[in-house]
Structures are given as C-alpha cells and as structure tokens.
N, C-alpha and C. Protein backbone atom coordinates (compact mmCIF):
# COMPACT_ATOMS: atom_id res chain seq x y z
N UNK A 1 104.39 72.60 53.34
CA UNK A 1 103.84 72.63 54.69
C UNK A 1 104.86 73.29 55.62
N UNK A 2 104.29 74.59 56.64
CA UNK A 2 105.03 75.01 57.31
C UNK A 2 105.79 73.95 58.53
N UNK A 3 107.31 74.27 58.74
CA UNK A 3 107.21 73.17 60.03
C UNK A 3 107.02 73.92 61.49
N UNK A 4 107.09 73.23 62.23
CA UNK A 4 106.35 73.84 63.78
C UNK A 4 107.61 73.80 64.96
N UNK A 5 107.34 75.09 65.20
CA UNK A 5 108.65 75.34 66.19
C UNK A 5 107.71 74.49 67.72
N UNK A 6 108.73 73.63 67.94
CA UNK A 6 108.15 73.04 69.36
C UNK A 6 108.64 73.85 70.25
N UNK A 7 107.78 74.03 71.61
CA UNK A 7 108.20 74.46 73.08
C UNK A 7 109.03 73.72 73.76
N UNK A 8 109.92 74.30 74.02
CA UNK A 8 111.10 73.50 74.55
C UNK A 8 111.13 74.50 76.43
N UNK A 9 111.12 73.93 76.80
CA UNK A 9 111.12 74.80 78.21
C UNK A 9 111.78 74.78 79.19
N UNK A 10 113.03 75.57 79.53
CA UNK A 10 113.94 75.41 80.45
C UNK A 10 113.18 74.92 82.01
N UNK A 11 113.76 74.54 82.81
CA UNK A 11 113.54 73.73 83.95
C UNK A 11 113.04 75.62 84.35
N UNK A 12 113.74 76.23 84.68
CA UNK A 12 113.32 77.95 85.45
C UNK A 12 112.43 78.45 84.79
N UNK A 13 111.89 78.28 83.40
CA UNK A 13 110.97 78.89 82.75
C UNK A 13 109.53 77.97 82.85
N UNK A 14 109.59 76.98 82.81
CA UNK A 14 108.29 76.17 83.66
C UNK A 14 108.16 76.01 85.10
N UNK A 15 109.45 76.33 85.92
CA UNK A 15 108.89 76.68 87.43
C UNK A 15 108.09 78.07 87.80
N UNK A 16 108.85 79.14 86.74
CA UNK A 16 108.14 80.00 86.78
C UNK A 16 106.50 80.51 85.87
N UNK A 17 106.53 80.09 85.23
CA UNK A 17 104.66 79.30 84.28
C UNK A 17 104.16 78.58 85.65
N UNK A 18 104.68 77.64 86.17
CA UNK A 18 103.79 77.29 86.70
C UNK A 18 103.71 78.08 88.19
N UNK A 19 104.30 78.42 89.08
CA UNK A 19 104.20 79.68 90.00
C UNK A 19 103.69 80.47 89.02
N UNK A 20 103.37 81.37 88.14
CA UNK A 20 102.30 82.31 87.73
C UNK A 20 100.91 81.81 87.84
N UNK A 21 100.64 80.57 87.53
CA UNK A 21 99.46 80.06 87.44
C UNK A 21 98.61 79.84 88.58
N UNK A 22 99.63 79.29 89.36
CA UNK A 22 99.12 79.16 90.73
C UNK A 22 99.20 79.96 92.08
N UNK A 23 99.83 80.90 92.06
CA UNK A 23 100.03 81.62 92.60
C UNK A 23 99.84 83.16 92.45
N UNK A 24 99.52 83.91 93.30
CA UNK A 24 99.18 85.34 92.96
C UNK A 24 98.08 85.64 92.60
N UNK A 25 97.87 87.00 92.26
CA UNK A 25 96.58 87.67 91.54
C UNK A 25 96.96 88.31 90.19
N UNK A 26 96.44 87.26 89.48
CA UNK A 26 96.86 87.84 87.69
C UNK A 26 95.98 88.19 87.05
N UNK A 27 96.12 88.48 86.00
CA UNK A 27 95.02 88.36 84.89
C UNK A 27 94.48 87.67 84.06
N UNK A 28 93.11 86.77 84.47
CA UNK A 28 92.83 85.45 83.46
C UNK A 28 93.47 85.49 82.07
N UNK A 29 93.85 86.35 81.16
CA UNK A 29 93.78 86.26 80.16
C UNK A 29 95.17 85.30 79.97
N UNK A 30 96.11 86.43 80.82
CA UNK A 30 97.68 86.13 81.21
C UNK A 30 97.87 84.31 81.70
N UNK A 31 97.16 84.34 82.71
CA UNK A 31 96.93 82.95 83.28
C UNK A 31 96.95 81.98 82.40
N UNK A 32 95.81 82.40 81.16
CA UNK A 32 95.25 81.43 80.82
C UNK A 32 96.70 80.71 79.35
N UNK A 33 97.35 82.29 79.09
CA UNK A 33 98.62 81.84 78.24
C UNK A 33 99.77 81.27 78.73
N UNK A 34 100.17 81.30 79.86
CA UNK A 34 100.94 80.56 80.39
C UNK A 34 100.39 79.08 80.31
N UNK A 35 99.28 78.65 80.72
CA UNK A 35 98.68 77.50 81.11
C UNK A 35 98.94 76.39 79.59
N UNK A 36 98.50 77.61 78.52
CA UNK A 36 98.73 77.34 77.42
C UNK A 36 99.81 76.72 76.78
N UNK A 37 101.35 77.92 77.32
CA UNK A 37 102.55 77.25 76.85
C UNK A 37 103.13 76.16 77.61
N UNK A 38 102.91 75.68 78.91
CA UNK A 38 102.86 74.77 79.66
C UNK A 38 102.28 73.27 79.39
N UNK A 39 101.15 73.39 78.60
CA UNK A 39 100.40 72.25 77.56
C UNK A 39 101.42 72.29 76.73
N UNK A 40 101.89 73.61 76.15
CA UNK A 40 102.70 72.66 74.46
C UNK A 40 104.28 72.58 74.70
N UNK A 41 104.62 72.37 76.18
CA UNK A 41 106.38 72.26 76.47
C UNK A 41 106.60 70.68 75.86
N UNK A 42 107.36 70.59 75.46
CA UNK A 42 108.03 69.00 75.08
C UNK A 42 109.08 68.97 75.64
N UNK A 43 109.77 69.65 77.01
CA UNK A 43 111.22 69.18 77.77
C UNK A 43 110.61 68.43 78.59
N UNK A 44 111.98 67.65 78.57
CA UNK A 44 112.15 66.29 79.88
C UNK A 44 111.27 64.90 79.23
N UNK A 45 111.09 64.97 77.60
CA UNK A 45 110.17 63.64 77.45
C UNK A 45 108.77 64.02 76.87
N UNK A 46 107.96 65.29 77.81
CA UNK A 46 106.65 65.61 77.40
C UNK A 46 106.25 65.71 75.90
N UNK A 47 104.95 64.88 75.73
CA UNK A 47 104.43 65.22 74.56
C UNK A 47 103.51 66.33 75.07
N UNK A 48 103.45 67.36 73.84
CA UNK A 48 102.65 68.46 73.88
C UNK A 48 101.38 67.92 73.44
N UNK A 49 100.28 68.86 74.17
CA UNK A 49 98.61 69.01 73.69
C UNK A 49 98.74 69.56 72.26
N UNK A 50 97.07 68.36 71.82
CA UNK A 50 96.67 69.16 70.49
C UNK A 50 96.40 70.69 70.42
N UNK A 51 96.96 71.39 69.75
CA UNK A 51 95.97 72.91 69.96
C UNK A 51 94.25 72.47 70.62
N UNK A 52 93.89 71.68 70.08
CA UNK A 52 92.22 71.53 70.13
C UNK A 52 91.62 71.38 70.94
N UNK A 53 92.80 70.45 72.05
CA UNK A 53 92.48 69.72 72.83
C UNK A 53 92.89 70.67 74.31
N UNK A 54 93.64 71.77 73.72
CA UNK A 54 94.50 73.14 74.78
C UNK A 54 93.19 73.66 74.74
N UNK A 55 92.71 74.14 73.83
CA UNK A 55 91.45 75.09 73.75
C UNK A 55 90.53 74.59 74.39
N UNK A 56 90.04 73.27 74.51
CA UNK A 56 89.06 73.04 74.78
C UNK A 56 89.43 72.97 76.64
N UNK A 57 90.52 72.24 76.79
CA UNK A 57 90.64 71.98 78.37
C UNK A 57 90.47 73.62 79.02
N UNK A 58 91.41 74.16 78.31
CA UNK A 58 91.88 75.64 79.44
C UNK A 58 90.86 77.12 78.80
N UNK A 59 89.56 76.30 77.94
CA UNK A 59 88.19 77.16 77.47
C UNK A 59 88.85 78.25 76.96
N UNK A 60 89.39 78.15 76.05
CA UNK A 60 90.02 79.50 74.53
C UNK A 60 89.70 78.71 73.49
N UNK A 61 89.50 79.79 72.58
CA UNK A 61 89.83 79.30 70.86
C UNK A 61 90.97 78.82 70.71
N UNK A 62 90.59 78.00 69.49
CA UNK A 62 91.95 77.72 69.21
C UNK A 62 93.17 78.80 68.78
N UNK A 63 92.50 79.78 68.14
CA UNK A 63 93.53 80.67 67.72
C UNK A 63 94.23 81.21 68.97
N UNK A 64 93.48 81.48 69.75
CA UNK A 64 93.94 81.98 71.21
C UNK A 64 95.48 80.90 71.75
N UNK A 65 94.89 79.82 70.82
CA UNK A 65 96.56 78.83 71.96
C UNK A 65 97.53 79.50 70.60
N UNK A 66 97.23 79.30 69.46
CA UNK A 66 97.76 79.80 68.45
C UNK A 66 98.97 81.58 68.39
N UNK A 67 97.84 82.11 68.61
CA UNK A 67 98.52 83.55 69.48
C UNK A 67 99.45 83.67 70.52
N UNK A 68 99.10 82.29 71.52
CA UNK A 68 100.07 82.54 72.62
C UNK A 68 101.14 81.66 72.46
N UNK A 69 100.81 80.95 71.27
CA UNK A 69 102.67 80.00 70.98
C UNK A 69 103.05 80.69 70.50
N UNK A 70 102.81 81.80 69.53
CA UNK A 70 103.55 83.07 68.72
C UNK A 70 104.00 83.67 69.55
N UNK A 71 103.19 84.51 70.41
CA UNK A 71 103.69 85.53 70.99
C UNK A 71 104.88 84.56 72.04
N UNK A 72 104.78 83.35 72.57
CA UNK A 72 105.89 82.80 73.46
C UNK A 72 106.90 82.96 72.90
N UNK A 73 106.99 82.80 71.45
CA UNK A 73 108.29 82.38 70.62
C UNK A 73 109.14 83.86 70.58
N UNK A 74 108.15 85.10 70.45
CA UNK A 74 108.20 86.28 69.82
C UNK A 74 108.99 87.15 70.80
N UNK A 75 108.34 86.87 72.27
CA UNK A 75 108.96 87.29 73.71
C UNK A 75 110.26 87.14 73.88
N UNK A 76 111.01 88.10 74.30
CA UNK A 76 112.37 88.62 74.84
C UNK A 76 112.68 87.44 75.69
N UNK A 77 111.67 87.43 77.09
CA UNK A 77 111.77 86.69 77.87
C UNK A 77 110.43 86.10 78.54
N UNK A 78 110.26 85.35 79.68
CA UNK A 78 109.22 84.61 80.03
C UNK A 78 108.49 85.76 80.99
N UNK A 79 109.61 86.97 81.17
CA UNK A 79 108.72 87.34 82.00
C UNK A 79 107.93 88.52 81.39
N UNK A 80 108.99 89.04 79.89
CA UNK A 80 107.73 89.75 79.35
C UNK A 80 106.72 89.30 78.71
N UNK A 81 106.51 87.92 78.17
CA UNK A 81 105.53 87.38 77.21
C UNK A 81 104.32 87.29 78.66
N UNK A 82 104.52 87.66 80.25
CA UNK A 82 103.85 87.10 80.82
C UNK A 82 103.21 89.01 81.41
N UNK A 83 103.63 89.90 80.70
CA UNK A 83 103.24 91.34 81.13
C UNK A 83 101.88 91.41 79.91
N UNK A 84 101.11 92.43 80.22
CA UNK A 84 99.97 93.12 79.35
C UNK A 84 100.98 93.79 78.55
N UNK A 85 100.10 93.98 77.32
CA UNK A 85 100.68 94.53 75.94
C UNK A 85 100.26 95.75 76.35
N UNK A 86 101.03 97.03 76.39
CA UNK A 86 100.66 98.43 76.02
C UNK A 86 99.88 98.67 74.94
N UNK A 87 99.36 99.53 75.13
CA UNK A 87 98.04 100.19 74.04
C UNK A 87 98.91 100.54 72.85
N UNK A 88 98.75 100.39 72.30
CA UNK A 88 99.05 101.50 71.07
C UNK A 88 98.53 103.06 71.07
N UNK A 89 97.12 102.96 71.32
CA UNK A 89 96.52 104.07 71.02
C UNK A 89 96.29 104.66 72.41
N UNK A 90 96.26 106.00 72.69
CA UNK A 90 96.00 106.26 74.02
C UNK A 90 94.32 106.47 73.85
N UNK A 91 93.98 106.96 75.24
CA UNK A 91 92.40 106.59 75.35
C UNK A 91 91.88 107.57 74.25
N UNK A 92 90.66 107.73 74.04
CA UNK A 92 90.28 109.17 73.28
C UNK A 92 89.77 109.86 74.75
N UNK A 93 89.56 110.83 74.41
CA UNK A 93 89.24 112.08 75.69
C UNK A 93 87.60 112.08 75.46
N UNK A 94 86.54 112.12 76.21
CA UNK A 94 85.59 111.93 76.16
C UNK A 94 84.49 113.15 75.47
N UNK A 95 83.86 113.08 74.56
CA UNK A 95 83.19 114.72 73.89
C UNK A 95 82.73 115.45 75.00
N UNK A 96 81.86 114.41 75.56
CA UNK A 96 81.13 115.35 76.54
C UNK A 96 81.79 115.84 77.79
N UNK A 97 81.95 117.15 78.02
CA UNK A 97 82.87 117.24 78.82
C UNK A 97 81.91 117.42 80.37
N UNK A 98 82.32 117.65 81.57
CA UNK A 98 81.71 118.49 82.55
C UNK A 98 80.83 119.36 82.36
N UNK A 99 81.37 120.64 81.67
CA UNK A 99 80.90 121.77 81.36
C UNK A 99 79.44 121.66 80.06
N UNK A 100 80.00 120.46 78.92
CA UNK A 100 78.80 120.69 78.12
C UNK A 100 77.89 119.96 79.29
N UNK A 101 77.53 118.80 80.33
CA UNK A 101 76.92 118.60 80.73
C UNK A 101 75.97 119.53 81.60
N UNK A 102 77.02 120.13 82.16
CA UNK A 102 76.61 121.41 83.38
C UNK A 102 75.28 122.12 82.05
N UNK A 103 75.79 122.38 80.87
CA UNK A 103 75.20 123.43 80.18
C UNK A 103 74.30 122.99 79.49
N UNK A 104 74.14 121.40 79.29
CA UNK A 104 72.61 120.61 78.79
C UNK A 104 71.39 120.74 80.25
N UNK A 105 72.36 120.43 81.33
CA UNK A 105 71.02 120.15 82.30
C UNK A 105 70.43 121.67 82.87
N UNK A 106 71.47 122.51 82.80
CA UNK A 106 71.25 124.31 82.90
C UNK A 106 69.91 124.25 81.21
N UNK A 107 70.31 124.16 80.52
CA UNK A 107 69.07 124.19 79.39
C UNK A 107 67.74 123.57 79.55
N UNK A 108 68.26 122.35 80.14
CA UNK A 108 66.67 121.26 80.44
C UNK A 108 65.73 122.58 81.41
N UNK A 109 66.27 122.41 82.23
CA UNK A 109 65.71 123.92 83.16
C UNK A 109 65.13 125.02 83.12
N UNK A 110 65.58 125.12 81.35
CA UNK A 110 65.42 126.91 80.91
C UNK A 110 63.68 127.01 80.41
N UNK A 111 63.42 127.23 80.21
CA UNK A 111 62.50 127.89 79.49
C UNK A 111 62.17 127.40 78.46
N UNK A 112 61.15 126.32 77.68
CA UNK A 112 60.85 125.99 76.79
C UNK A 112 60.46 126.84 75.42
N UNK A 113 61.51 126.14 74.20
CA UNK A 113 61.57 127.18 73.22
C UNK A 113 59.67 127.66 73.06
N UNK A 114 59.52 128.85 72.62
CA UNK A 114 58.09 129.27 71.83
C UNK A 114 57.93 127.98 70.89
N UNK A 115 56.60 127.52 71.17
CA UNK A 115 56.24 126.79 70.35
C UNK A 115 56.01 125.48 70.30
N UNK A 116 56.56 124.92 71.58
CA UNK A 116 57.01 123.79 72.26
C UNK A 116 56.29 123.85 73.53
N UNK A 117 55.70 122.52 73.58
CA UNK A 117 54.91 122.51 75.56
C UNK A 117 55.82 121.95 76.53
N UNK A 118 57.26 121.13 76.27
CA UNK A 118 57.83 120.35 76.58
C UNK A 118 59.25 120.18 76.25
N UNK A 119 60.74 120.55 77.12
CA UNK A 119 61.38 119.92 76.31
C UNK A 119 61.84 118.68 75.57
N UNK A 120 62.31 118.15 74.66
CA UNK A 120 62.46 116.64 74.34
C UNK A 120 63.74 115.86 74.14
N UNK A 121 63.97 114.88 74.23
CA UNK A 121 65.48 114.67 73.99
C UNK A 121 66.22 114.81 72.77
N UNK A 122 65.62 114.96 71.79
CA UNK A 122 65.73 115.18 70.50
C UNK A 122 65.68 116.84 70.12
N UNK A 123 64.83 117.51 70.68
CA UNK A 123 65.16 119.11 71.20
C UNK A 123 66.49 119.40 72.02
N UNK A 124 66.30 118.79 72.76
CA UNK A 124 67.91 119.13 73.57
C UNK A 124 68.69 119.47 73.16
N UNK A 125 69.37 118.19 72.05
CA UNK A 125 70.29 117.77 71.54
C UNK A 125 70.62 118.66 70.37
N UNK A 126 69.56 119.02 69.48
CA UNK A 126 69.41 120.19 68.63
C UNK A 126 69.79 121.49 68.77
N UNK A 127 69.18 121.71 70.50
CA UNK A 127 69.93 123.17 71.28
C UNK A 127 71.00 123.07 71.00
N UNK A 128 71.64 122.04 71.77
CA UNK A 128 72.90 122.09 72.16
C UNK A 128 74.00 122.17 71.04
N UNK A 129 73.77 121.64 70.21
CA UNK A 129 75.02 122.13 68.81
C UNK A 129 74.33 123.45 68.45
N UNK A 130 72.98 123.82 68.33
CA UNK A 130 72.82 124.98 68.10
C UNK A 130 73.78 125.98 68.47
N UNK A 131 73.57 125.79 69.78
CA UNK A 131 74.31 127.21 70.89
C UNK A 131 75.31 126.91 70.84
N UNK A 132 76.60 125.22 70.48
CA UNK A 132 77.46 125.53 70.23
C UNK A 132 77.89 125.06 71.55
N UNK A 133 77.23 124.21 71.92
CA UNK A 133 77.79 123.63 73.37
C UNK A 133 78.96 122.16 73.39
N UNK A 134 78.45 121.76 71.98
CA UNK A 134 79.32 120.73 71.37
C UNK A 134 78.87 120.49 70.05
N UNK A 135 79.86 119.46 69.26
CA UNK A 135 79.99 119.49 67.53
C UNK A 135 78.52 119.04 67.26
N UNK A 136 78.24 118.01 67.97
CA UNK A 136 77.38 116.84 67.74
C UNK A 136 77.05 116.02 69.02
N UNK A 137 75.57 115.60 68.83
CA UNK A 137 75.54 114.79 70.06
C UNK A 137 73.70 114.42 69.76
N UNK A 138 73.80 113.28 70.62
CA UNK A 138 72.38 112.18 70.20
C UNK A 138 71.49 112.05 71.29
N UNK A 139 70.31 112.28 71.05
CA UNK A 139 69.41 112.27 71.88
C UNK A 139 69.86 111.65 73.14
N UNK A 140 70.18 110.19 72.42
CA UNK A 140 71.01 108.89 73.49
C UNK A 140 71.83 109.67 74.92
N UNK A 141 72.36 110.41 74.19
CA UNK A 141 73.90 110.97 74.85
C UNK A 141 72.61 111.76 75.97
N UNK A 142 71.90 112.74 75.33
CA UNK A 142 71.62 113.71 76.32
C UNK A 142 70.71 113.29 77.54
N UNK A 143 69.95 112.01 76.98
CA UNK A 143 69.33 110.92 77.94
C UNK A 143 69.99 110.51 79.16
N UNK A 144 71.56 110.09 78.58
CA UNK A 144 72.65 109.70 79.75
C UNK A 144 72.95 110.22 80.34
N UNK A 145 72.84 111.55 79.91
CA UNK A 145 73.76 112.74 80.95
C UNK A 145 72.45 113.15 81.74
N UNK A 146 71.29 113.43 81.22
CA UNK A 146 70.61 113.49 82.21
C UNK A 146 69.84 113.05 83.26
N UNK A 147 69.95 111.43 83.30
CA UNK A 147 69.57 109.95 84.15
C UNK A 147 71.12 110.16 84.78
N UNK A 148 72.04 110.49 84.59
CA UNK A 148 73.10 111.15 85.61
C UNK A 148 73.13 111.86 86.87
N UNK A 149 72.42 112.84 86.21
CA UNK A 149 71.89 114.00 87.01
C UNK A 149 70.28 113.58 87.99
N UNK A 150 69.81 112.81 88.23
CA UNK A 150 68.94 112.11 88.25
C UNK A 150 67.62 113.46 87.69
N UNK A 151 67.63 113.90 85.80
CA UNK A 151 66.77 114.75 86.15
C UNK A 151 65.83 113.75 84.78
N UNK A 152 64.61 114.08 84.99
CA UNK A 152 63.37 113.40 83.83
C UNK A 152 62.70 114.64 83.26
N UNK A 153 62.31 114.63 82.04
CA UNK A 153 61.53 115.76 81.08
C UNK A 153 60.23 115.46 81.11
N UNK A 154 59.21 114.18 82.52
CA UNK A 154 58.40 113.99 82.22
C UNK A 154 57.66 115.10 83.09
C-alpha cells in the first residue's frame, strides 16, 4: 500500500489559499484547488477531509481533489501551483481563412453550374476544393460561413 504524503501548510501558505479564495477575481477552476488543499492541510492540529467528502462539499470529482494534492506537492511554490498551466500545444490556425470565405460567398452569387436550378450546400463545398479554394471542407462548414454572411440559398 502506497503511503500518503499529508499537507502540511505553513502559517503564509494558508493565509495566502485562503486570500486567493476569497478575495479577487480568479478562476473557478484555480479557486476551487486551493479550496481543495486547504481541506487536506493537517498544520496546527487539523484533521484533513476525506477526498469524498472534498469532492462532494467544494462539487469536483474526486480525482479532481486527487490532481490538485499532486499537482500541490509537484509545485515550486504556492504561488505557481496557484497560476494556469501553459498549453503545450499552440492554437491550430483556422482552415477557413477570410479569403476562402470571401471566395465561397463570391461563388454562392455566381451563376449556377449547367445543369443545376439551385446552388446547394453540398455543391458549394464540392466547388470549392474543386477550384482549389481549400483542401477540404463540409457542407456544415459552408452553411457557417454563410449564416455569417447573413446569406440563404433559399
């Protein structure tokens, strides 16, 4: 059986947990881990909360109190375990750019292929990798971009 590192909490590191909690404009998530390691401190006498009983009072999973006794332990200091985690990944850049949009709703406009009474969203979308306006793209997509534009194919 693993044994369990208890929270031990300097007098400055629970004045400051608890000024985060109560004070300022944070981020629930942040809030809600402090609140967390504050339940499982055992200085000065305190018995710590069940995980079960953390989850249930301060409304997280349990793994969630779980995560934030790790990451407490894992933290440099109180005040970085109390910052947002950087991304790893940066955003992706979005397919559809300006320009393919400019050049779907310039098409809605054009001239219905021979053969066709109507364009369709499923036609669109077909143009549009046709001509090479982008790799790929779904009726869905060309729907959005054009309820954007406030334009309808009815």
């Amino acid at each position: 059986m693993r044994k369990r590192i208890k929270i031990v909490l300097t007098v400055e590191q629970r004045k400051e947990l608890e000024r985060f909690t109560t004070t300022g404009s944070h981020n629930v998530h942040l809030v809600n881990r402090a609140k967390i390691i504050l339940a499982l401190d055992t200085s000065e006498g305190r018995h710590a909360a069940t995980q079960e009983n953390i989850a249930k009072i301060i409304g997280v999973s349990r793994q969630a109190v779980v995560d934030a006794r790790n990451a407490f332990i894992a933290a440099s200091s109180t005040k970085d375990f109390l910052k947002r985690k950087k991304s790893e990944n940066p955003p992706v850049e979005p397919k559809i750019t300006g320009e393919v949009e400019a050049r779907i709703v310039a098409l809605a406009c054009s001239e219905v292929p021979q053969g066709y009474a109507k364009w369709t969203l499923r036609l669109l979308a077909g143009k549009a990798v046709e001509l090479q306006y982008i790799d790929e793209i779904s009726h869905m997509s060309v729907s959005r971009v054009l309820k954007k534009h406030n334009l309808s194919l009815i």
